[in-house]
N, C-alpha and C. Protein backbone atom coordinates (compact mmCIF):
# COMPACT_ATOMS: atom_id res chain seq x y z
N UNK A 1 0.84 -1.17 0.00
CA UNK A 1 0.00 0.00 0.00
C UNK A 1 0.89 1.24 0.00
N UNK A 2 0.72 2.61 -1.30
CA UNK A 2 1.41 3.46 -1.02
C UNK A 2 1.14 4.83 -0.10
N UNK A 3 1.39 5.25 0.64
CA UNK A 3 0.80 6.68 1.38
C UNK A 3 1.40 7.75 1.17
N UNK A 4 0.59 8.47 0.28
CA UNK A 4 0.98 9.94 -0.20
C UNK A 4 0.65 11.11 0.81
N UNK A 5 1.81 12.10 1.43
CA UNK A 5 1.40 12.53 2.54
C UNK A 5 0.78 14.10 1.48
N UNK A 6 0.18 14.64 2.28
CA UNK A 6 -0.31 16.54 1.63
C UNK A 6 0.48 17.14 2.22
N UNK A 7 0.76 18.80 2.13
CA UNK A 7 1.51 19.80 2.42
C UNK A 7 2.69 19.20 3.36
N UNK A 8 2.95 19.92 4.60
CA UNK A 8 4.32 20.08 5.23
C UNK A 8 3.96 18.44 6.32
N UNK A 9 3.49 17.49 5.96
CA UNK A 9 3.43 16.05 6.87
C UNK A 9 4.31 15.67 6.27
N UNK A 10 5.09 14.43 7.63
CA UNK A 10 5.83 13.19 7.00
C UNK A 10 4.90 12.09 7.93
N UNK A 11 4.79 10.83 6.95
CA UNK A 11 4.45 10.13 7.63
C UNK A 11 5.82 9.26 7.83
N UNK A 12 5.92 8.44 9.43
CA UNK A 12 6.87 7.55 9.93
C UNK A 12 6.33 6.81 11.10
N UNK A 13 7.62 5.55 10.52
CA UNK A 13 7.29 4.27 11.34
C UNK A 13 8.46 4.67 12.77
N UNK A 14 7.72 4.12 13.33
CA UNK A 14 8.20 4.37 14.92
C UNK A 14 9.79 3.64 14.66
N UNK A 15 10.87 3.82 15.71
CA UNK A 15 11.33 2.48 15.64
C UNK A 15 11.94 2.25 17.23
N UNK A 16 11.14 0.96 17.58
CA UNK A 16 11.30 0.76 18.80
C UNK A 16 12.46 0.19 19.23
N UNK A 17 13.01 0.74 20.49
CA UNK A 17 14.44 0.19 21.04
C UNK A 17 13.67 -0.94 21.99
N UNK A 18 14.74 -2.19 22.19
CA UNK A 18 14.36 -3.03 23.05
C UNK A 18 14.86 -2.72 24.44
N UNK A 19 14.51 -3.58 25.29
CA UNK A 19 14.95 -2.92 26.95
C UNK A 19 16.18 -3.43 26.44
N UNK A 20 17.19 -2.88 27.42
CA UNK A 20 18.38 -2.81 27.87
C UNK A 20 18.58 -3.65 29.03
N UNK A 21 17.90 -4.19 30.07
CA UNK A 21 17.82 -5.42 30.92
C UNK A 21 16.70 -6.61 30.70
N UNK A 22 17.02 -7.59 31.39
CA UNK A 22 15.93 -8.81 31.28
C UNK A 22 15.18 -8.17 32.36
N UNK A 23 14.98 -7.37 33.45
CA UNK A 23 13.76 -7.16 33.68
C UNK A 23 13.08 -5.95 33.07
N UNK A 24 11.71 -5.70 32.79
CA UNK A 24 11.06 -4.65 32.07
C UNK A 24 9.79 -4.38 32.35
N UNK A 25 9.92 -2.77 33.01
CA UNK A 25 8.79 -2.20 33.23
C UNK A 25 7.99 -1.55 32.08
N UNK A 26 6.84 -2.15 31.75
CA UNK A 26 6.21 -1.37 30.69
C UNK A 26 5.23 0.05 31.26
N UNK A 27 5.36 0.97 30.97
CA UNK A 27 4.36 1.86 30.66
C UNK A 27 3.94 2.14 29.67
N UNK A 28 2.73 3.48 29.84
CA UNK A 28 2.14 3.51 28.51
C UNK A 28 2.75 5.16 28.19
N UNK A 29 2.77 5.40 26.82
CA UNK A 29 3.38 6.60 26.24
C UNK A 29 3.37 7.71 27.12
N UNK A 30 1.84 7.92 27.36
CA UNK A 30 1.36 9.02 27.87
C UNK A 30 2.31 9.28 29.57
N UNK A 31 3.09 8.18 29.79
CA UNK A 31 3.65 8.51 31.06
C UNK A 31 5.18 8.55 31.54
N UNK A 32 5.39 8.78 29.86
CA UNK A 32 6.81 9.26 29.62
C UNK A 32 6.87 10.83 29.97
N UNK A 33 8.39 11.40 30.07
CA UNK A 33 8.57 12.48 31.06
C UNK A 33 8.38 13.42 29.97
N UNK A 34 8.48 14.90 30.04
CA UNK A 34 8.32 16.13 29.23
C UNK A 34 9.85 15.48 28.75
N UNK A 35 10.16 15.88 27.33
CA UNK A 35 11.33 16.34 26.77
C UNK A 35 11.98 14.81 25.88
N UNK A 36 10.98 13.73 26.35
CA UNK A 36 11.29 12.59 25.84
C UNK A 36 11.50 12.71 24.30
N UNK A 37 12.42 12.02 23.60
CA UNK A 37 12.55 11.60 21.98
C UNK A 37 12.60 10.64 21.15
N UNK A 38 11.65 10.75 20.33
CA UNK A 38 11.40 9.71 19.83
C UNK A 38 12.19 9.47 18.22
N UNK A 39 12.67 8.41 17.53
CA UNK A 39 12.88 7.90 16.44
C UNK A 39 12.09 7.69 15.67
N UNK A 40 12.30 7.72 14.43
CA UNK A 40 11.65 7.01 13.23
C UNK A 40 12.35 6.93 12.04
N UNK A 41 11.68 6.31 10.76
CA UNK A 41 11.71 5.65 9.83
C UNK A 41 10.93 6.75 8.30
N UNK A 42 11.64 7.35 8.04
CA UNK A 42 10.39 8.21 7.15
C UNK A 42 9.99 7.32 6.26
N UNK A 43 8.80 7.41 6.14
CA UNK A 43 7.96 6.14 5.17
C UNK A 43 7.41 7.50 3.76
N UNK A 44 6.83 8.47 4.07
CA UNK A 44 6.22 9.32 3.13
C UNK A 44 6.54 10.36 3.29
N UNK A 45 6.87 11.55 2.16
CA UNK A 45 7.04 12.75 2.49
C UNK A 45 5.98 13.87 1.85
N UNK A 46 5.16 14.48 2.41
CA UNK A 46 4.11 15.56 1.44
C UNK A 46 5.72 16.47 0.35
N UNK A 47 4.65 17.55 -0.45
CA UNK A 47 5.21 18.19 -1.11
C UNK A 47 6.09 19.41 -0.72
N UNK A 48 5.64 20.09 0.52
CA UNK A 48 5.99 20.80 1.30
C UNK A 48 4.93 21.71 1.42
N UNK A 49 5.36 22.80 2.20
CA UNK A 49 4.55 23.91 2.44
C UNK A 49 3.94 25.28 1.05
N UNK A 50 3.49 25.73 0.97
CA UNK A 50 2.84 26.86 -0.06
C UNK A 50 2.86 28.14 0.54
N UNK A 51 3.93 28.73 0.38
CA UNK A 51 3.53 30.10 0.64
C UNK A 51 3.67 30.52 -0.26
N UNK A 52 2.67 31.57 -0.60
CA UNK A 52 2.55 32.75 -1.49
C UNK A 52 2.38 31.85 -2.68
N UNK A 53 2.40 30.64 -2.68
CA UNK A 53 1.84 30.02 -3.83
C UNK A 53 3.28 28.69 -4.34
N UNK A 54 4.33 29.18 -3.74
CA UNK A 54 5.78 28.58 -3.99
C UNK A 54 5.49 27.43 -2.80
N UNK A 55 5.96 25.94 -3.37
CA UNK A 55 6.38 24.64 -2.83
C UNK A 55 7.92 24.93 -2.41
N UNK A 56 7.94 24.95 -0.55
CA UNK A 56 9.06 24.96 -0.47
C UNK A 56 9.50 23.14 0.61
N UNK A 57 9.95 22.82 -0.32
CA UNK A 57 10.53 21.09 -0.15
C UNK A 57 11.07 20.97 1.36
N UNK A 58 10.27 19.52 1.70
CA UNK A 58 10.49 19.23 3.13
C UNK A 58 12.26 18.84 2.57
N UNK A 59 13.04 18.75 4.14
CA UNK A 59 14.66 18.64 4.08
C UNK A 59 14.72 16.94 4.45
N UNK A 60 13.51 16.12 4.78
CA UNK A 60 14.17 14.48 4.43
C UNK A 60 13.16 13.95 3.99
N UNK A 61 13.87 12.60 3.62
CA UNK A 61 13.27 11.97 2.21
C UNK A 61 12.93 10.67 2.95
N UNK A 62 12.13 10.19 2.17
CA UNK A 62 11.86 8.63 2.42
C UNK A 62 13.38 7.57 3.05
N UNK A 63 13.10 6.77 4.20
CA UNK A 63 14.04 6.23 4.30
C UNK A 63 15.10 6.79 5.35
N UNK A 64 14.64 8.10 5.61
CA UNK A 64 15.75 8.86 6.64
C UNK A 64 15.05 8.34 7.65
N UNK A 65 16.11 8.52 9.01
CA UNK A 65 16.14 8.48 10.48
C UNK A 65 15.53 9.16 10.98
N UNK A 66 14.71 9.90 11.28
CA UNK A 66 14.94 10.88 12.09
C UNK A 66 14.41 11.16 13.41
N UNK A 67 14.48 12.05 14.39
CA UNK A 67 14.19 12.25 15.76
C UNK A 67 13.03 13.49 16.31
N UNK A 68 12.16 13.51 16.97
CA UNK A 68 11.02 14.14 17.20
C UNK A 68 10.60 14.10 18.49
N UNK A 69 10.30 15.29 19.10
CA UNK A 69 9.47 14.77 20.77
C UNK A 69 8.44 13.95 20.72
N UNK A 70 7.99 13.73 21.89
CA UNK A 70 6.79 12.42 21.80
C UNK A 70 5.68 13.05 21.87
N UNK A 71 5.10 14.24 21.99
CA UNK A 71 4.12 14.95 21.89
C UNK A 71 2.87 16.24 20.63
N UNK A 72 4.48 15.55 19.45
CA UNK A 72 4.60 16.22 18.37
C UNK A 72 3.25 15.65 16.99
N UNK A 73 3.19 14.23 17.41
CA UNK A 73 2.84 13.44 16.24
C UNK A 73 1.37 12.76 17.00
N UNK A 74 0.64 12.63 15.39
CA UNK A 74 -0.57 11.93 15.28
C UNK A 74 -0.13 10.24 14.84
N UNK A 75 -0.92 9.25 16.02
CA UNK A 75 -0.81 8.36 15.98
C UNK A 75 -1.69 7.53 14.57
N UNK A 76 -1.39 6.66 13.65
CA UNK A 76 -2.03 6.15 12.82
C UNK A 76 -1.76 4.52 12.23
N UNK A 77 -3.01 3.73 12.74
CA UNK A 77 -3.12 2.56 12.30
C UNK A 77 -3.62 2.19 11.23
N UNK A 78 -2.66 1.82 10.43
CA UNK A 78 -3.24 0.84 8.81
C UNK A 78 -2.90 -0.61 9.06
N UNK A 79 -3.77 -1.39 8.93
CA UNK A 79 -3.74 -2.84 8.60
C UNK A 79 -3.00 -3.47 9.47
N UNK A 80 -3.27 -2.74 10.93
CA UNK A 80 -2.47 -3.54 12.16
C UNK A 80 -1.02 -2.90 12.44
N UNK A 81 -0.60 -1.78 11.23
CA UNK A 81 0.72 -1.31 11.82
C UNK A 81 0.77 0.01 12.06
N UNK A 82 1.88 0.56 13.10
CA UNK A 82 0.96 1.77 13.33
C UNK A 82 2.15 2.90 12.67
N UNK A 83 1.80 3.93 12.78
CA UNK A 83 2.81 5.34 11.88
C UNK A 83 2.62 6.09 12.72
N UNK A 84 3.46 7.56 12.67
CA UNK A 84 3.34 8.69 13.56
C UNK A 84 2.83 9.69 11.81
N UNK A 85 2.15 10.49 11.73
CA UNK A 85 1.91 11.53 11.10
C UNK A 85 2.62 13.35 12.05
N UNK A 86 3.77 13.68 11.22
CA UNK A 86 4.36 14.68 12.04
C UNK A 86 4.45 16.07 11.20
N UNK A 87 4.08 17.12 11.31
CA UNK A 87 4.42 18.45 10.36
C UNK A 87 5.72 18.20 10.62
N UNK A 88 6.39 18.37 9.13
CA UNK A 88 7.97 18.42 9.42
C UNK A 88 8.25 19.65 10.07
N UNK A 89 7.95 20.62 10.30
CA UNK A 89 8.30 22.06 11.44
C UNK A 89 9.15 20.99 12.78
N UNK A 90 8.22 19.73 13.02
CA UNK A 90 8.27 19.24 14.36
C UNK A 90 9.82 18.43 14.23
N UNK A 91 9.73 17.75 13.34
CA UNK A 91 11.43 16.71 13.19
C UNK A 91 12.61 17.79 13.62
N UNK A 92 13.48 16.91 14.51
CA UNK A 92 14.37 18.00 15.11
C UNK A 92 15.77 17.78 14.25
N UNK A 93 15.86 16.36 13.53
CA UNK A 93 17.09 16.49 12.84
C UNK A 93 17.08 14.94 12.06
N UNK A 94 17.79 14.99 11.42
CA UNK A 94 18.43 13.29 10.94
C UNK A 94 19.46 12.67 11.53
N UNK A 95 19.31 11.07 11.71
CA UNK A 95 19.89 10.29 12.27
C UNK A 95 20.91 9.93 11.15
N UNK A 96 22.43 10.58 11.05
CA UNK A 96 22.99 9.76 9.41
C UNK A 96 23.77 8.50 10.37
N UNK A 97 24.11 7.70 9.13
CA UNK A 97 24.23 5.98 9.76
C UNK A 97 25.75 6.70 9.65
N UNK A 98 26.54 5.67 10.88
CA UNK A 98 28.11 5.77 11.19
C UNK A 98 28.45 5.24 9.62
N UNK A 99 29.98 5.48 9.52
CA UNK A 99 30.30 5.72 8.14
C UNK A 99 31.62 4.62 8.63
């Protein structure tokens, strides 16, 4: 299935870290601290924003890393998997892979 995002959205797949010990406390999102950051996977990118009538191009592309607070993004389930929907304003940067 392809997902075409509109104006200044990216859509992205979460990407979850596993615990770091064999024991593990789960909570739920909502009870993570202010300032928390989250990862993802860019899956879709809109065209960008329109001002004055000019497309000015989001700065990552399908396939980038990138990092976002946890309070930034709309949660979205297709076919059992879920996405964050984020105005790129909100992405704070790209994750580039060690070289």
């Amino acid at each position: 299935m392809k997902i075409t995002m509109l104006n200044n959205r990216v859509l992205v797949a979460p990407i979850v870290e596993a615990p770091k010990s064999d024991s593990v406390i789960v909570k739920p999102d909502n009870a993570r601290p202010d300032g928390h950051i989250v990862q993802g996977r860019v899956v879709s990118v809109g065209p960008g924003i329109k001002p004055g009538g000019i497309i000015v191009p989001i700065a990552v592309k399908e396939g980038d890393v990138v990092f976002f607070d946890h309070t930034v993004y709309t949660e979205l389930k297709i076919s059992g998997v879920v996405y964050y929907v984020i105005e790129a304003d909100n992405i704070m940067g790209i994750v580039e892979p060690k070289e």
